[in-house]
Protein backbone atom coordinates (compact mmCIF):
# COMPACT_ATOMS: atom_id res chain seq x y z
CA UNK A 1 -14.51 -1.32 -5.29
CA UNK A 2 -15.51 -4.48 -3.55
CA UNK A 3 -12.16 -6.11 -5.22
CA UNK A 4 -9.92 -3.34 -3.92
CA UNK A 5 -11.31 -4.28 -0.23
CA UNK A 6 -10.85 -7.62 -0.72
CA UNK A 7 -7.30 -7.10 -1.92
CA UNK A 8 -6.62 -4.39 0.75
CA UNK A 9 -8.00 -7.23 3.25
CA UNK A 10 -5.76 -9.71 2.44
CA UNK A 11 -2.89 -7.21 2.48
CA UNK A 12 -3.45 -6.38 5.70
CA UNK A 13 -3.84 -10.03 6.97
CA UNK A 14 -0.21 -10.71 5.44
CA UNK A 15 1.05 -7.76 7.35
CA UNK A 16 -0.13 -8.85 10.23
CA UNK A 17 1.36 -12.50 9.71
CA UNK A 18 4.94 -11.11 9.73
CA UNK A 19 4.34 -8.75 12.46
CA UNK A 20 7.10 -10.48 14.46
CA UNK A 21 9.42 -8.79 12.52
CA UNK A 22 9.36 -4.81 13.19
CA UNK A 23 10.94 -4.39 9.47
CA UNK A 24 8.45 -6.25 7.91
CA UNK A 25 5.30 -4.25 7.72
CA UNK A 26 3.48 -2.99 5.07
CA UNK A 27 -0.12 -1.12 5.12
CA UNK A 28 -1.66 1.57 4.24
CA UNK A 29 -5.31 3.22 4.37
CA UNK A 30 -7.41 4.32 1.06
CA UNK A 31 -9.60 6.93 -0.20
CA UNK A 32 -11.61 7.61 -2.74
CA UNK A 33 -11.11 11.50 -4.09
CA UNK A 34 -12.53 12.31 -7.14
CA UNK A 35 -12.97 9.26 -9.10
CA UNK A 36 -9.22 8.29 -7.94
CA UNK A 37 -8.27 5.78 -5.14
CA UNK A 38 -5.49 7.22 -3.07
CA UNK A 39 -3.36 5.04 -0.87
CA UNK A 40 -1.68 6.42 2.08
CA UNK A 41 0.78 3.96 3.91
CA UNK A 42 4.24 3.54 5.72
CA UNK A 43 6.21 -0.02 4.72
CA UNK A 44 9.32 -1.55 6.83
CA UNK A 45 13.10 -1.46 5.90
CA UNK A 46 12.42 -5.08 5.00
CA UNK A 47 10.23 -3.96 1.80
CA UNK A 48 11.66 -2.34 -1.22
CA UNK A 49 9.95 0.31 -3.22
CA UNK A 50 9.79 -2.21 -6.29
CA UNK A 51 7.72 -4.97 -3.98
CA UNK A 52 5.56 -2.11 -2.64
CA UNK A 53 4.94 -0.74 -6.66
CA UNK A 54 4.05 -4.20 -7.40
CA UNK A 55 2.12 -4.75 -4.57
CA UNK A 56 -0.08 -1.54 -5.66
CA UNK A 57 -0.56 -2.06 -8.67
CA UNK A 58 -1.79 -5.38 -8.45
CA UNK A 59 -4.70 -3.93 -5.86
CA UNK A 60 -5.19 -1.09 -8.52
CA UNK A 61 -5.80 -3.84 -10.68
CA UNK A 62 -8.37 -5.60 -8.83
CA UNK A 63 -10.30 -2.50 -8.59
CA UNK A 64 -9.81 -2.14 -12.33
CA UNK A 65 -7.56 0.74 -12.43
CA UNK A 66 -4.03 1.12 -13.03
CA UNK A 67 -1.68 2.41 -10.79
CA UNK A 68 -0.71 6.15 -12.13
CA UNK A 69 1.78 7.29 -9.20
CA UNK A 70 3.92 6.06 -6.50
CA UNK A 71 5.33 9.15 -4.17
CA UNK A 72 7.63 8.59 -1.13
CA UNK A 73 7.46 10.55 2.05
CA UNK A 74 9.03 11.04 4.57
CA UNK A 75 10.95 7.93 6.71
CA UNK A 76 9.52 7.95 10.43
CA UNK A 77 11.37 6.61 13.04
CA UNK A 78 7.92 3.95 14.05
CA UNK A 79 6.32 4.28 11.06
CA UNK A 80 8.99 3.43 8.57
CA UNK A 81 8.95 4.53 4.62
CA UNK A 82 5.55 6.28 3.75
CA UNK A 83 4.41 6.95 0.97
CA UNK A 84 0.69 7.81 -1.10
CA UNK A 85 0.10 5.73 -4.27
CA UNK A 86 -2.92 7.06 -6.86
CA UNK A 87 -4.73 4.56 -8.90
CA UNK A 88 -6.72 5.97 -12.26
């Protein structure tokens, strides 16, 4: 778990470095429900769902899981692409 924070960190720390660009965002919040990690975020128009898959499952990773689903949402006007990623 202390990996995943880490890697969700340093994420967020990139997103924040190309925050001049309102296209280029990427973040999202997790949660721990029942032995699963679940990542809810929103990514710019910038990011493709293939970079934000890999992106996942390489945090999955560091927490020792694998990334078992990627779901899109809704797009938001603001918020961009969201979506909720599940690690197993």
């Amino acid at each position: 778990m202390r990996k995943l924070a880490m890697s969700l960190c340093l994420c967020l720390v990139a997103t924040s470095a190309q925050a001049g660009n309102k296209d280029n965002f990427f973040s999202f919040k997790t949660k721990v429900v029942q032995g699963q990690i679940q990542m809810h975020g929103h990514y710019g128009k910038n990011w493709t769902e293939t970079e934000v898959r890999k992106s996942l499952e390489r945090d999955c990773a560091g927490a020792g899981k694998t990334l078992a689903a990627l779901q899109l949402g809704e797009v938001h006007k603001r918020k961009g692409q969201s979506f909720v990623g599940v690690c197993t």
